[in-house]
C-alpha atoms as a PDB file:
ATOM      1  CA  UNK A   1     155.439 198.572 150.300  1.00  0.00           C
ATOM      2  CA  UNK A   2     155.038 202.375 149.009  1.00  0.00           C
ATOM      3  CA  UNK A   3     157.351 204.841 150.819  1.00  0.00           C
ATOM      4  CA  UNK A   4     154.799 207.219 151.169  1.00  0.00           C
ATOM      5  CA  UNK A   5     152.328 204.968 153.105  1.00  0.00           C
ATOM      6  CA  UNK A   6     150.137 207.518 154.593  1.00  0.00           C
ATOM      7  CA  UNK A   7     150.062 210.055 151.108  1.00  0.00           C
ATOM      8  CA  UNK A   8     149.354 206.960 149.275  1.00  0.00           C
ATOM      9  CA  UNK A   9     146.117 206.022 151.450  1.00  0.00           C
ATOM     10  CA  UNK A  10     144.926 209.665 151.460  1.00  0.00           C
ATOM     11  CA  UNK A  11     145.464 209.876 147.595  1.00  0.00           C
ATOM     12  CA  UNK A  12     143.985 206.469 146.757  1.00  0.00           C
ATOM     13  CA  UNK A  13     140.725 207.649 149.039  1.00  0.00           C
ATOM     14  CA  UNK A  14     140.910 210.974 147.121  1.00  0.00           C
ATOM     15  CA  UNK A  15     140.467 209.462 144.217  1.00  0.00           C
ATOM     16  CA  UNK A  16     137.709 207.519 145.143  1.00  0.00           C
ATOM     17  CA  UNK A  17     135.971 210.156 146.574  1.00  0.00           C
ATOM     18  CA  UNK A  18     136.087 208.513 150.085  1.00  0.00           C
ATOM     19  CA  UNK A  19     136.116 211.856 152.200  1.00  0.00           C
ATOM     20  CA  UNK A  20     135.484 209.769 155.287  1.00  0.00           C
ATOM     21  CA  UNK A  21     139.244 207.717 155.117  1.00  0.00           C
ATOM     22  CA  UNK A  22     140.805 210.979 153.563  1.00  0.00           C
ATOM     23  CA  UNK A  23     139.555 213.258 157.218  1.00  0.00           C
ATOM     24  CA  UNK A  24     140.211 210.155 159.177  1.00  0.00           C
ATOM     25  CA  UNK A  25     144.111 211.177 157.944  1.00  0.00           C
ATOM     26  CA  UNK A  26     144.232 213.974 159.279  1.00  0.00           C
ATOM     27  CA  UNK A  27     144.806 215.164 163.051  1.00  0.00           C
ATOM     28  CA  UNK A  28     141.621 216.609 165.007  1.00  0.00           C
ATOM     29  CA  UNK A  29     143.662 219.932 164.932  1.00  0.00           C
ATOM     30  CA  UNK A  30     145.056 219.670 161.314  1.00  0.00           C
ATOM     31  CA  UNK A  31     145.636 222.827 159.454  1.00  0.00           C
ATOM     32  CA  UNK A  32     145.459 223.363 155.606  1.00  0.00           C
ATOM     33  CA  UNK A  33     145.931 226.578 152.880  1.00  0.00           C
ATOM     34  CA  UNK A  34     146.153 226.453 148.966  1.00  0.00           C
ATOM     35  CA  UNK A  35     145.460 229.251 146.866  1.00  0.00           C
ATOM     36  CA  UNK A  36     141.342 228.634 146.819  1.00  0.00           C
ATOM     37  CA  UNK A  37     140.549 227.413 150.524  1.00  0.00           C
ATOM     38  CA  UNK A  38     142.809 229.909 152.456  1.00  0.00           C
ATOM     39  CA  UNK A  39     144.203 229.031 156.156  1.00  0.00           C
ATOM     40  CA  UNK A  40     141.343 226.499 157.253  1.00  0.00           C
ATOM     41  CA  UNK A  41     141.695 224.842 160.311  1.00  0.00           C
ATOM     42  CA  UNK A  42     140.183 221.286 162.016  1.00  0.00           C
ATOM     43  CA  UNK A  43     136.650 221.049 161.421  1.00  0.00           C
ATOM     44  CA  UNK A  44     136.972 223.498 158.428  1.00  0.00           C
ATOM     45  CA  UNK A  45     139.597 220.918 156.604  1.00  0.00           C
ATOM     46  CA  UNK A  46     137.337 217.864 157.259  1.00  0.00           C
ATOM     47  CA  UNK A  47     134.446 220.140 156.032  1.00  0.00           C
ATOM     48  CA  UNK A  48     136.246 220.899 153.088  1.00  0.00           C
ATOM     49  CA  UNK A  49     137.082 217.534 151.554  1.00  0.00           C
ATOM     50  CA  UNK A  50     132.939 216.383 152.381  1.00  0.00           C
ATOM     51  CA  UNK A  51     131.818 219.476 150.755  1.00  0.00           C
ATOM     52  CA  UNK A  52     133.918 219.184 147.697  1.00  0.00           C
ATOM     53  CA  UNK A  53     133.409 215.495 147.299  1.00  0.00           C
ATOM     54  CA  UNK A  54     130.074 215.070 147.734  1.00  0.00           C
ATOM     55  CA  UNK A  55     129.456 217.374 145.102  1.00  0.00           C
ATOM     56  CA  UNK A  56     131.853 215.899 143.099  1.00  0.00           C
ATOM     57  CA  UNK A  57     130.876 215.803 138.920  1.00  0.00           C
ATOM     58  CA  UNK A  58     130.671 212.473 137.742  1.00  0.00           C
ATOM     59  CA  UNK A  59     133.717 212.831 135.293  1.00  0.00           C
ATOM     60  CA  UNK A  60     135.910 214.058 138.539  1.00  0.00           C
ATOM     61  CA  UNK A  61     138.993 211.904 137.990  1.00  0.00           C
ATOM     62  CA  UNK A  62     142.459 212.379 139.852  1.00  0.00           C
ATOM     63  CA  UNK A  63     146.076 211.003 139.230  1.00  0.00           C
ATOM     64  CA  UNK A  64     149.018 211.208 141.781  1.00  0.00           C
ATOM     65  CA  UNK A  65     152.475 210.673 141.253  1.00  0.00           C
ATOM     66  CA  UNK A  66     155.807 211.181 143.609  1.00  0.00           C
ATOM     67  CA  UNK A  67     154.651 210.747 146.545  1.00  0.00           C
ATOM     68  CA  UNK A  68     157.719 210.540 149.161  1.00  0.00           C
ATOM     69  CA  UNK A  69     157.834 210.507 152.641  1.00  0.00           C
ATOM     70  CA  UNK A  70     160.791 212.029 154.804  1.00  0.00           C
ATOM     71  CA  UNK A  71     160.995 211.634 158.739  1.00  0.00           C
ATOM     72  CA  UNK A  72     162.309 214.258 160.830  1.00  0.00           C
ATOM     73  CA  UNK A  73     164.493 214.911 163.744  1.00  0.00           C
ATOM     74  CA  UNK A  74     161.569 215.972 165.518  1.00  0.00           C
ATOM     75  CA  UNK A  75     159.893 212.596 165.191  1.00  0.00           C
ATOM     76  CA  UNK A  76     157.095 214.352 162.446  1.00  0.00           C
ATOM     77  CA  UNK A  77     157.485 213.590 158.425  1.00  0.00           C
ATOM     78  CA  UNK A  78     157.531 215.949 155.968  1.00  0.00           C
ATOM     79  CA  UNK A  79     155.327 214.329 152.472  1.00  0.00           C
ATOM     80  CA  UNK A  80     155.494 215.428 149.416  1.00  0.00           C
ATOM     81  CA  UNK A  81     153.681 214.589 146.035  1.00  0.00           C
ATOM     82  CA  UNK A  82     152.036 216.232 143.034  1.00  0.00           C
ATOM     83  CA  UNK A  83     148.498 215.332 141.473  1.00  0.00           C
ATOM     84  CA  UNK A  84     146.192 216.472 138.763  1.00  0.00           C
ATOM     85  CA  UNK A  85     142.468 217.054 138.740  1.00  0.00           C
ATOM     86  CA  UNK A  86     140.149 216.578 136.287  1.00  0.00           C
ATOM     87  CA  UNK A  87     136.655 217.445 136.745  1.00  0.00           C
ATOM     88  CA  UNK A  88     133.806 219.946 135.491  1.00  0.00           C
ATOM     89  CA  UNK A  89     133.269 222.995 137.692  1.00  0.00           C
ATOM     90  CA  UNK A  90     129.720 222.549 139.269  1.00  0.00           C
ATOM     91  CA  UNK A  91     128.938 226.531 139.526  1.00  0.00           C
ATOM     92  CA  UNK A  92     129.756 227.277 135.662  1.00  0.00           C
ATOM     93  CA  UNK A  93     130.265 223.595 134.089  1.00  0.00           C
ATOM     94  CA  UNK A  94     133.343 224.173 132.770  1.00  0.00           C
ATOM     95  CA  UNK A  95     136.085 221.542 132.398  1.00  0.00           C
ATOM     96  CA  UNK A  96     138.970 221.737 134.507  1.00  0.00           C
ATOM     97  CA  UNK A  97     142.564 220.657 134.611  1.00  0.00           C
ATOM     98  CA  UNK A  98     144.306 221.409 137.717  1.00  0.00           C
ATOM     99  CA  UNK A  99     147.952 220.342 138.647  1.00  0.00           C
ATOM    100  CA  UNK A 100     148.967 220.783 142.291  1.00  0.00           C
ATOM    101  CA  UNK A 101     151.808 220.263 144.438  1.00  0.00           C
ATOM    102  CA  UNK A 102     151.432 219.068 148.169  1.00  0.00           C
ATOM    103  CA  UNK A 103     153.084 219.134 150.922  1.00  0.00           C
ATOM    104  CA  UNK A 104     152.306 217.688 154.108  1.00  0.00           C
ATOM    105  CA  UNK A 105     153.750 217.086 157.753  1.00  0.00           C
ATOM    106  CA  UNK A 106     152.337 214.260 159.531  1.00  0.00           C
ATOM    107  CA  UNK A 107     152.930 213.243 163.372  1.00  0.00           C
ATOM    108  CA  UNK A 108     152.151 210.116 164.190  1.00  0.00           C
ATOM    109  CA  UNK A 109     151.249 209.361 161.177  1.00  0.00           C
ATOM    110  CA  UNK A 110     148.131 211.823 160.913  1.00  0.00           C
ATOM    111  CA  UNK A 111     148.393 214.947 158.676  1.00  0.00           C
ATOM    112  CA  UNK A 112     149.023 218.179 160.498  1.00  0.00           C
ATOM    113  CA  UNK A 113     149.891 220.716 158.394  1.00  0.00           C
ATOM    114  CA  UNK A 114     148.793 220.675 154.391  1.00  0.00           C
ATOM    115  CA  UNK A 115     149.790 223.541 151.779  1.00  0.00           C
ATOM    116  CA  UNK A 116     148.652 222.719 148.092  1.00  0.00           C
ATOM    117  CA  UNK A 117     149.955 225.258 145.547  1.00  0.00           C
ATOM    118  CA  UNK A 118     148.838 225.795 141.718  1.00  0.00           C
ATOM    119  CA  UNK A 119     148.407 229.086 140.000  1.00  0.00           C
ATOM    120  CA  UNK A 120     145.038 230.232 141.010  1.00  0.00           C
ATOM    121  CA  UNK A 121     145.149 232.270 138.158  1.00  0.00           C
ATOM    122  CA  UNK A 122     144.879 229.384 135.816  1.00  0.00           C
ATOM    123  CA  UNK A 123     142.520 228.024 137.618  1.00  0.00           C
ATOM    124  CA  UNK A 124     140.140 230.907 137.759  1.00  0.00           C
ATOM    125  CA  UNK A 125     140.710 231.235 134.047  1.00  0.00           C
ATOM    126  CA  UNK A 126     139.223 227.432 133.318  1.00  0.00           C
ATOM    127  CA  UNK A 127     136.360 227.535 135.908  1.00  0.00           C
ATOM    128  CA  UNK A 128     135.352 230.661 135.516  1.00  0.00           C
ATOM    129  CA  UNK A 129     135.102 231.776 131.700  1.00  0.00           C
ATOM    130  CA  UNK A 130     135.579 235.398 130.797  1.00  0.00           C
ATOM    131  CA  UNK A 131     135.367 236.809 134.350  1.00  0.00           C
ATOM    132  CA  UNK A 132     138.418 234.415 135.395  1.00  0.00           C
ATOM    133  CA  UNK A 133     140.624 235.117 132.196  1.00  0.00           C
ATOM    134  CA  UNK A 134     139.588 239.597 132.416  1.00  0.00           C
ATOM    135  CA  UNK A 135     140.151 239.289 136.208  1.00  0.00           C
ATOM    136  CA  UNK A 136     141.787 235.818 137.992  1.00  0.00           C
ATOM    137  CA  UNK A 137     145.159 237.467 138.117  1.00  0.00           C
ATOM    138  CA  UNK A 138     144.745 240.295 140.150  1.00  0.00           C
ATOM    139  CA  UNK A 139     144.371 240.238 143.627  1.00  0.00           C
ATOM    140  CA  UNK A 140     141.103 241.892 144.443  1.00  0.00           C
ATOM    141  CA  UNK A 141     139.352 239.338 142.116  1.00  0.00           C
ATOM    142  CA  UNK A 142     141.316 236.527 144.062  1.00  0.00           C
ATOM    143  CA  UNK A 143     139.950 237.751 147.641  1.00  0.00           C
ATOM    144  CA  UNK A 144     136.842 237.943 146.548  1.00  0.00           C
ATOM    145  CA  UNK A 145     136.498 234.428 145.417  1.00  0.00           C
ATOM    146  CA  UNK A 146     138.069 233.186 148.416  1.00  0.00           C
ATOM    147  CA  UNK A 147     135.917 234.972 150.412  1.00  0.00           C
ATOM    148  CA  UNK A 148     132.950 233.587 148.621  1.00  0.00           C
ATOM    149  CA  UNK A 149     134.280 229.777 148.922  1.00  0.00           C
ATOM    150  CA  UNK A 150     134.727 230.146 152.284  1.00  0.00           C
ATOM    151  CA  UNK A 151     131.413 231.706 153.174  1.00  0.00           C
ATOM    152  CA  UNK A 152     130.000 228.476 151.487  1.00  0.00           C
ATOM    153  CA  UNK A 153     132.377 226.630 153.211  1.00  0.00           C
ATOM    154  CA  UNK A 154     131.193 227.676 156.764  1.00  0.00           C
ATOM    155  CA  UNK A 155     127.906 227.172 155.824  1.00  0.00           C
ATOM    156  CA  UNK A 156     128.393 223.883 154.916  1.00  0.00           C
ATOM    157  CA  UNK A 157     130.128 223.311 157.711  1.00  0.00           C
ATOM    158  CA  UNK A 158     127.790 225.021 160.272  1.00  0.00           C
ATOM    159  CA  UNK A 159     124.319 222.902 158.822  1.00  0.00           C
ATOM    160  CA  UNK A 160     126.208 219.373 158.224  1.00  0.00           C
ATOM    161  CA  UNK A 161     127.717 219.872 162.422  1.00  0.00           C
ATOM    162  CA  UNK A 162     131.266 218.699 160.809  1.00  0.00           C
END
């Protein structure tokens, strides 16, 4: 038995591409940030995951490792793990190599909370070409490209009814 249970179910679906059994772990009113999808909330997660998913390139491949699972005096647990992705960027189709950290809370065994880190910077720099490396580390260029992702993201959101 894994002692990350839950991480391990929502990482195996992950990398399967199963969206459906990855939203089905988290709570109706789930929250979830990481440097590209900024402070999205219920619907917006679940959205997320489809969108990205079913869009998926055919060489999209993930790997997780260290997944661990800590309860907490207030009856939620705290997960933790780190994974790598490896897929071609869709908009540019560029090849793209992106290790993350995650963290999670869970209550009752659904994920609340998520925060995903990696240097957005980095990333900008592989998906994007030139325009990531000249401008992915500063700030205004970062906004702008969450604001864009997002904007797609509510659309996608908004026609699918998810």
């Amino acid at each position: 038995m894994s002692d990350a249970p839950h991480l391990e179910r929502f990482f195996r679906a992950f990398a399967a591409k199963d969206f459906a059994t990855m939203n089905a772990c988290y709570a109706d009113d789930a929250t979830f940030t990481d440097p590209v999808f900024v402070d999205l909330k219920g619907a917006e997660v679940r959205g997320m995951w489809t969108m990205l998913l079913s869009g998926a390139s055919d060489d999209f491949h993930i790997e997780f490792k260290d997944l661990r699972e800590t309860p907490q005096a207030d009856g939620t647990v705290v997960g933790e793990g780190s994974w790598t992705a490896k897929y071609t960027f869709s908009a540019t189709k560029r090849p793209v190599i992106n290790h993350v950290k995650s963290r999670v809370v869970l209550r009752d065994g659904k994920i609340v909370d998520q925060r995903d880190t990696f240097p957005l910077d980095t990333w900008l720099k592989q998906a994007l070409g030139l325009p990531g490396t000249l401008f992915g580390g500063f700030g205004f260029f970062q906004r702008f490209f969450q604001k864009k992702v997002r904007t797609r993201l509510l659309a996608f959101v908004a026609k699918r009814g998810a």
